[in-house]
Structure formats: C-alpha cells, structure tokens
Protein backbone atom coordinates (compact mmCIF):
# COMPACT_ATOMS: atom_id res chain seq x y z
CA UNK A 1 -14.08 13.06 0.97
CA UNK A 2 -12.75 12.55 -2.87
CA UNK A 3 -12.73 16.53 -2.73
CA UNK A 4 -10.65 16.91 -0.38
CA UNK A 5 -8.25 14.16 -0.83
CA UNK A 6 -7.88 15.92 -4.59
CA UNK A 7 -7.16 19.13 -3.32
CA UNK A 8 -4.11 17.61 -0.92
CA UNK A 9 -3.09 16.00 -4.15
CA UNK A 10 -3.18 18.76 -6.20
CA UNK A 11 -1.27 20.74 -3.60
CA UNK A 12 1.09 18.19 -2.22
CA UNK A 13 4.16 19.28 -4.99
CA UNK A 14 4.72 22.10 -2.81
CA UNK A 15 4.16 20.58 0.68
CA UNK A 16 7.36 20.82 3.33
CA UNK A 17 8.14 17.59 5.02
CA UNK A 18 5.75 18.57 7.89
CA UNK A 19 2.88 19.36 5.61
CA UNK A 20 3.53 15.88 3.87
CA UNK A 21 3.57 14.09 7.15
CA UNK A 22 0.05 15.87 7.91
CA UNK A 23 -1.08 14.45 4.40
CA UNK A 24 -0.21 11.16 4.77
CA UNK A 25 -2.28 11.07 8.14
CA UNK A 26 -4.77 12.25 6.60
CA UNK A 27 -5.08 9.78 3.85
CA UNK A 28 -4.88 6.92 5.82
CA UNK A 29 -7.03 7.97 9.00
CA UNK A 30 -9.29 11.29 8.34
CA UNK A 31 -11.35 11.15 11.53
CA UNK A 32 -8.33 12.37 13.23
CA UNK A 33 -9.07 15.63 11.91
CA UNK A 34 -12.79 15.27 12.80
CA UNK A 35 -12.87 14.25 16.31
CA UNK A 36 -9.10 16.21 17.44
CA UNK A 37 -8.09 19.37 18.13
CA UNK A 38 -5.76 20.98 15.84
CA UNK A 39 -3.41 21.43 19.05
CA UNK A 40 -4.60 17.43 19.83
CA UNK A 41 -3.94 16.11 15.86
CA UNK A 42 -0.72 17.91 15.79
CA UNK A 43 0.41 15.71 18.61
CA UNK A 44 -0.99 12.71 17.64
CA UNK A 45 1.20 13.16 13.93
CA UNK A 46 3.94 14.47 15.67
CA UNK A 47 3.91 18.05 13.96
CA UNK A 48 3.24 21.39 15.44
CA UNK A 49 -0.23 23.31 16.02
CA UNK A 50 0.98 25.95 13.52
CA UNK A 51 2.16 23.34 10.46
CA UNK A 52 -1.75 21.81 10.50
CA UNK A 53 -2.99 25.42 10.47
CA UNK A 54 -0.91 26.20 7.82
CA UNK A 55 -2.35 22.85 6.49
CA UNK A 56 -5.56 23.42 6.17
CA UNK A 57 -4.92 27.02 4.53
CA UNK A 58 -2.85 25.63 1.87
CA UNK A 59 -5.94 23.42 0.73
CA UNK A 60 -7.95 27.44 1.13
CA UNK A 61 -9.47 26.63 4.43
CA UNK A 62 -9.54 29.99 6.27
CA UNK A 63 -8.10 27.62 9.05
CA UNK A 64 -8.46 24.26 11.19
CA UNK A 65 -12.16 24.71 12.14
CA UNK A 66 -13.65 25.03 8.85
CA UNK A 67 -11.61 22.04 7.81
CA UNK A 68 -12.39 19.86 10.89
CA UNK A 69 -16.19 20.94 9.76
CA UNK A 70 -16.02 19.64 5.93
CA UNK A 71 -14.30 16.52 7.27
CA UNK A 72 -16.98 16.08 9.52
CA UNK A 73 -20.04 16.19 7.28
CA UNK A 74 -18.23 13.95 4.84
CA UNK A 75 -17.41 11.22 7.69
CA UNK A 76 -20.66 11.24 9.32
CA UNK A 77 -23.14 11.55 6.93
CA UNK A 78 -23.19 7.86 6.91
CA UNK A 79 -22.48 7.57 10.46
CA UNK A 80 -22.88 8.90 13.49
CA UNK A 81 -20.13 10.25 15.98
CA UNK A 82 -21.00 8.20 18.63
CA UNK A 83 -21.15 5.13 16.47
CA UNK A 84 -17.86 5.67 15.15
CA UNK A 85 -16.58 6.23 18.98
CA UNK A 86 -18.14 3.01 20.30
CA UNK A 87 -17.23 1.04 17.56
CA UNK A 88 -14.45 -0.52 19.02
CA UNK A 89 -16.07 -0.81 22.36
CA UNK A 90 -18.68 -2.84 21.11
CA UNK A 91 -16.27 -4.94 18.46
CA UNK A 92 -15.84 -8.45 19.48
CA UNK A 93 -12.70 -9.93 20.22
CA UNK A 94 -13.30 -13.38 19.44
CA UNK A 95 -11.22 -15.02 17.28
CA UNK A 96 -13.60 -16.02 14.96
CA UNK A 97 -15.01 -12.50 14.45
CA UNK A 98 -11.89 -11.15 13.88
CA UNK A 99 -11.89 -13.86 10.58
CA UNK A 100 -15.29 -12.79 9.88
CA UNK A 101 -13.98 -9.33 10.03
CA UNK A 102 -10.92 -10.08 7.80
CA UNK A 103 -13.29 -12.17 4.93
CA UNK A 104 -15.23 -9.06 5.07
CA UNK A 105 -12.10 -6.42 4.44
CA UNK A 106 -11.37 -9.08 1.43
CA UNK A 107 -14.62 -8.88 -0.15
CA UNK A 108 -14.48 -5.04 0.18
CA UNK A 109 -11.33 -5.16 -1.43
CA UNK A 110 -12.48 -7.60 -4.03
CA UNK A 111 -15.93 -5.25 -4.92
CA UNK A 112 -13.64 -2.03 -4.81
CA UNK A 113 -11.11 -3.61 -7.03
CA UNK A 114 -10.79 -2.57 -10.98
CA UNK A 115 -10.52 -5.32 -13.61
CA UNK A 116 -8.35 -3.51 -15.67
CA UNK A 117 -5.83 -2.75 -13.11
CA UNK A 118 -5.19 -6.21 -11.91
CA UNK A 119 -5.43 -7.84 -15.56
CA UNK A 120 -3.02 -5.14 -15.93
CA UNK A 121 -0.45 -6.33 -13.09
CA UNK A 122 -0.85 -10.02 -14.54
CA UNK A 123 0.29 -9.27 -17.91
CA UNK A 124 3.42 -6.63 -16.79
CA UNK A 125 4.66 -9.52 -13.94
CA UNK A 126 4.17 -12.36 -16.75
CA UNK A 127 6.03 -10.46 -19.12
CA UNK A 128 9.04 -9.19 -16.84
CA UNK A 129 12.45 -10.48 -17.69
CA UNK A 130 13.51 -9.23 -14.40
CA UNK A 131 11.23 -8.58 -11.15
CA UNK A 132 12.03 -6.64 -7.73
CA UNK A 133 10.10 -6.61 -5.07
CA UNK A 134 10.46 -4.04 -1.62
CA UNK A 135 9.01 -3.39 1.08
CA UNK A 136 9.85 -1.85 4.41
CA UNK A 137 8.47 -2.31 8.24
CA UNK A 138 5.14 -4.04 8.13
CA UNK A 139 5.70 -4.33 4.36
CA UNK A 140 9.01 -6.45 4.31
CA UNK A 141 6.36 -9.52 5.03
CA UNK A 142 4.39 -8.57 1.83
CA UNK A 143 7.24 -8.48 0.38
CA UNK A 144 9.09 -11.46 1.48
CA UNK A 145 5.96 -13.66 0.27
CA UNK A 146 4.83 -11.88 -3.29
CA UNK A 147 8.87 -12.23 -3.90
CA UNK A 148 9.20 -16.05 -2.91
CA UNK A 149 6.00 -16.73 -5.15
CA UNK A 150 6.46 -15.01 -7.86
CA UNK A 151 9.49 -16.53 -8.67
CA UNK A 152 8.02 -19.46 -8.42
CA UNK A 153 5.89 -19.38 -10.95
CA UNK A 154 8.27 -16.17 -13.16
CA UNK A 155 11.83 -17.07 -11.94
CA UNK A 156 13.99 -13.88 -12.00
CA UNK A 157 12.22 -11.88 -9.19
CA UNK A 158 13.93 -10.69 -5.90
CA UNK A 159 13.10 -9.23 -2.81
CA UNK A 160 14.84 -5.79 -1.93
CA UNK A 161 14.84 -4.11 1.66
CA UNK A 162 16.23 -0.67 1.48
CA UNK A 163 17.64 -0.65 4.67
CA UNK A 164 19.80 -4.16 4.11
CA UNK A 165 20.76 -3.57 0.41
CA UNK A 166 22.32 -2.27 -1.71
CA UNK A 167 20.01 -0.03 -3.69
CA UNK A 168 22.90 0.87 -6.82
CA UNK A 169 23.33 -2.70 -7.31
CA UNK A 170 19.65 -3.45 -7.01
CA UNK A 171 18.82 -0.97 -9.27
CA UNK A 172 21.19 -1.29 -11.76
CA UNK A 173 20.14 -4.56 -12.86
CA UNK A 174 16.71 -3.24 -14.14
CA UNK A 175 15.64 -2.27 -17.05
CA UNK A 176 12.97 -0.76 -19.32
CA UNK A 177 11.78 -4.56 -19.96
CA UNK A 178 11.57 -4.97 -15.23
CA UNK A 179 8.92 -4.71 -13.23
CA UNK A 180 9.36 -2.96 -9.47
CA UNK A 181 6.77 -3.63 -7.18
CA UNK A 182 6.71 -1.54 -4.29
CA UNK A 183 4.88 -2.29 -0.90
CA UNK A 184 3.85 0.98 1.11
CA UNK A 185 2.10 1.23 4.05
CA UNK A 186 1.23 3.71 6.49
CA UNK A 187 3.77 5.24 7.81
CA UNK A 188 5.23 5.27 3.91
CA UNK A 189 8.79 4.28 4.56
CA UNK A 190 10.95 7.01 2.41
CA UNK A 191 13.73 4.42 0.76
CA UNK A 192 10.29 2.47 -0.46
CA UNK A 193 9.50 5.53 -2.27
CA UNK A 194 13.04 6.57 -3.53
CA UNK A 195 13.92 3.11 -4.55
CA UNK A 196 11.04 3.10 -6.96
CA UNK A 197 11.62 6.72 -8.06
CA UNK A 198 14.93 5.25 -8.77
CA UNK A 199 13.84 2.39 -10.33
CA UNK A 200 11.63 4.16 -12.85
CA UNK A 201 14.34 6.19 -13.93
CA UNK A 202 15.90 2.78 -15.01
CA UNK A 203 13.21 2.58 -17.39
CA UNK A 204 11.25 -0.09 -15.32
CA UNK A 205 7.38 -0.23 -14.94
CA UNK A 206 6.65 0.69 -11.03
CA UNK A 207 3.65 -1.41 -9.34
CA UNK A 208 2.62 -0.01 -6.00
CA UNK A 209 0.48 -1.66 -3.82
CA UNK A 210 -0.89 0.79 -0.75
CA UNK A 211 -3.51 1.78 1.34
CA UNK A 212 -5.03 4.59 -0.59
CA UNK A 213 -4.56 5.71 -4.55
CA UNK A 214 -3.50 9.37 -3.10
CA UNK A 215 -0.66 7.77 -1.40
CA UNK A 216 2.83 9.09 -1.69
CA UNK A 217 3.84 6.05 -4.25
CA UNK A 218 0.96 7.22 -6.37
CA UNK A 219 2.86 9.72 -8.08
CA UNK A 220 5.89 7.75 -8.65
CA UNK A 221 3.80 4.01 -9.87
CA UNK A 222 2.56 3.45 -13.41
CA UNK A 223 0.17 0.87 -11.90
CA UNK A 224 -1.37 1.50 -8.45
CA UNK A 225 -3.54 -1.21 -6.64
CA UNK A 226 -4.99 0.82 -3.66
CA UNK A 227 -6.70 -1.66 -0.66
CA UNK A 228 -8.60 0.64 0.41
CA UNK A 229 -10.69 -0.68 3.56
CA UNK A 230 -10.14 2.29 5.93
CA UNK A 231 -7.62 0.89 8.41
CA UNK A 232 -5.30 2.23 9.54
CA UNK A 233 -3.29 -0.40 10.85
CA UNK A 234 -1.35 -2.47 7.96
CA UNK A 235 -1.66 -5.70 10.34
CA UNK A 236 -5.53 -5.36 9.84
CA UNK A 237 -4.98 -4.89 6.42
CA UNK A 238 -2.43 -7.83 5.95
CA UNK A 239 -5.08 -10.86 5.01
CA UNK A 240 -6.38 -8.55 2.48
CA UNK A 241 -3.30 -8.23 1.21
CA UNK A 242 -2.07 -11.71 1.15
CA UNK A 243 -5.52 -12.48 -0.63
CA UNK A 244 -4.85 -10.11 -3.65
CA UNK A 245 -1.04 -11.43 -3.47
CA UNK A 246 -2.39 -14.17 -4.10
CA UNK A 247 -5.12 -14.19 -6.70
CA UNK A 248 -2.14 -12.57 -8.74
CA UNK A 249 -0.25 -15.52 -8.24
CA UNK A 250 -2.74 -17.90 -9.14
CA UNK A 251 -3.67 -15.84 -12.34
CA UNK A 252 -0.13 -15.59 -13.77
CA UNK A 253 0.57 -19.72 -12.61
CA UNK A 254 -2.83 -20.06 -14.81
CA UNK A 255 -1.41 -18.82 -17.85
CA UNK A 256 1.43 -20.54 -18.31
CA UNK A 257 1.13 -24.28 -16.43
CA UNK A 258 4.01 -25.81 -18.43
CA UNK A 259 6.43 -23.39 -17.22
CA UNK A 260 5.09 -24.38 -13.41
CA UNK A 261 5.60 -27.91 -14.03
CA UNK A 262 8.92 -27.67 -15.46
CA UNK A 263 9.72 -25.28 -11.94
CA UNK A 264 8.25 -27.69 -9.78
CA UNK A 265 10.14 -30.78 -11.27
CA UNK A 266 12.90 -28.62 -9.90
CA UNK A 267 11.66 -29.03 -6.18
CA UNK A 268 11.55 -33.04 -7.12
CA UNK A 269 15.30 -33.66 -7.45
CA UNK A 270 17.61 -35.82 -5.35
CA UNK A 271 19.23 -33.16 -3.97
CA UNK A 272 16.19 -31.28 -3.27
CA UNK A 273 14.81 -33.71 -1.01
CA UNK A 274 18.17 -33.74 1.13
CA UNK A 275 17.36 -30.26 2.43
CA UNK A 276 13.54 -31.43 3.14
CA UNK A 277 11.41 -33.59 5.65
C-alpha cells in the first residue's frame, strides 16, 4: 500500500480540489476503492465518476479497474474479503470489548510509534516561549485538552479554533522561537491546514498530529506524529489520542518538576479555592 500512497503524494501538488478530496479518502479508508464501484466510491466521497477516473490515471493507472485491482491485492493479502465484510457483524458491542478494543488501538499506536519523533515533540513543547494549539470538528476536543495541559505544566499555550478566532491576531503573536500544534482528522478541516501554513510562515515549528503521515498537514508540519490504526472514524481513534496527549504531558511535567510545583501552588491560593468545591 506504501506504493501507492507515495505515488498520490508525489502527485498530489497538482491535484484539483476534487482529486484532493479523492486522496484524502483514500488515505484514511482504502477499501473503499477495493470493494466500490468507481460510479459507487464517487458517491460515497461526494465527487463525480469521471474525477476518480481521472484519479486513478493521474497515479498511471490506465483507469479505475486496474487500480481497484492493486488496492485489492495489497488489502487482502493479509485478509480475506469476506473477513473484512463480516468484521463488524461479528464485532462485539459490549462495553468492555469496545475498551479492550481501544487498549489494543493504543498499543498499536505505541509499537508503531518512533522514539525520535516524540522525544522530538518533548523537547520543541518544553522549549516554546509561546504554544498554539487548533483543532477543528472532532479535533477541537484534542485540542481543548492538549491546550489546558500543556499550559499547565509550559504556561504560555492557547487553544485556537479557526472558525471562532481570529487567525491575524493568533498568528501574529508567534514566532520563530513558537510551537503550533495542529490537530487533523479525517475530513481535514481546511482553516486547520491554512492556519498552520500560516503559522510557519511566522517562523514557528508546526506539530501535526493525524491519522496518516501522507495526510494533507504532512506537507505543511516539521514534526508529524501519524496514529495510524486504520480507522476511519476520529471518535475510534480519540483514546489513542488522548493516550499519546498524554504520555507527552507526563514526559515534559517529568523534566522540569519544580516548575510544576511552583504552577500548582498557584491552584492552592485563597482565591483559588473560592471558585472550587
């Protein structure tokens, strides 16, 4: 599948919206494209029959069928088709499965993970003088949380939502010393990605944390952390999420505990207490 993901990368600079749309489908769910029609996956992405055609020729498919047969051998040569159709027949509902299931996405995430990367994140978030945070749709949450903790245990971080702020005054208080971390999910919100384009320009160091490393914030972040698990859904994806959220958390809190004392002593005044149970 690598092979094919690289060739949409490689040819994504000269994608129209519609062929971009059909790309980002593709990287977060490619069975579409293995079980569907061309006339079927074009409805299901909201594009016409003709844009996937032209799809799969820009990649140098002759056209849809010799795509959907590449796609198919790649998917299934671990698994069959009619596993991967009664897979959610036969999934269990329970609630406790569906934690089993989520401690299972983490561990995949954890195992698929690289060192270097996340080491990498610690240091840049540690080091910011000035954090910002965004996230839109399902991603606002992410957002909402990494924000609130980090500047917990950094100070100077902020959440941004694109569509309730304003991005020029955002922006313009980052510099080449900030950090912008950017949540992006499928379907990749458009002011995520522009406010980080933006933000780079500022000088700032870009973090993106998605659901695949050929995403569309991969070719704006400096640092991408991909949670890769093969879901499609960002609420299945969420507890990994929070998990690696967290660990970062924990490892920048771990480096500096004076500074966390100090911050919590804050929490412990008189007139703290007032606005607390």
């Amino acid at each position: 599948m690598d092979e094919i993901l690289s060739k949409i990368k490689e040819q994504q600079p000269t994608f129209s919206n519609a062929l971009n749309k059909i790309a980002g489908f593709f990287f977060s769910d490619p069975k579409i494209f293995a079980v569907s029609s061309a006339k079927e996956a074009g409805y299901k992405i909201g594009v016409s029959e003709t844009s996937i055609i032209r799809f799969c020729q820009k990649l140098g498919y002759e056209g849809y069928g010799e795509l959907q047969q590449d796609v198919q051998s790649r998917i299934f040569e671990k698994s069959s088709l009619s596993v991967y159709v009664s897979q959610k027949e036969s999934q269990d509902d329970s609630i406790k499965s569906t934690m089993a299931r989520d401690l299972e996405n983490i561990k995949k995430l954890m195992e698929n993970s690289s060192e270097e990367n996340l080491t990498e994140a610690v240091k840049r978030l540690s080091r910011s003088e000035r954090t910002l945070v965004t996230g839109a749709g399902p991603s606002s949450s992410m957002a909402a949380w990494f924000s609130f903790a980090l500047d917990m245990v950094c100070g100077n971080t902020r959440v941004f939502f694109p569509d309730h702020d304003n991005i020029l005054l955002r922006i313009n208080e980052l510099n080449e010393n900030s950090v912008f971390v950017a949540f992006t999910f499928h379907r990749y919100n458009k002011g995520t990605i522009l406010s980080a384009k933006t933000a780079k320009e500022k000088g700032s160091f870009v973090i993106g944390i998605t659901d695949h490393r050929f995403s569309p914030i991969s070719e704006v972040a400096d640092l991408l952390l991909p949670v890769e698990l093969g879901i499609k859904s960002s609420l299945d994806s969420a507890p990994a999420v929070f998990s690696l959220m967290n660990s970062i958390v924990f490892a920048i809190s771990s480096q500096n505990p004076e500074f966390i004392q100090e911050r919590m002593k804050l929490l412990d005044t008189a007139n703290a207490r007032d606005f607390f149970i």
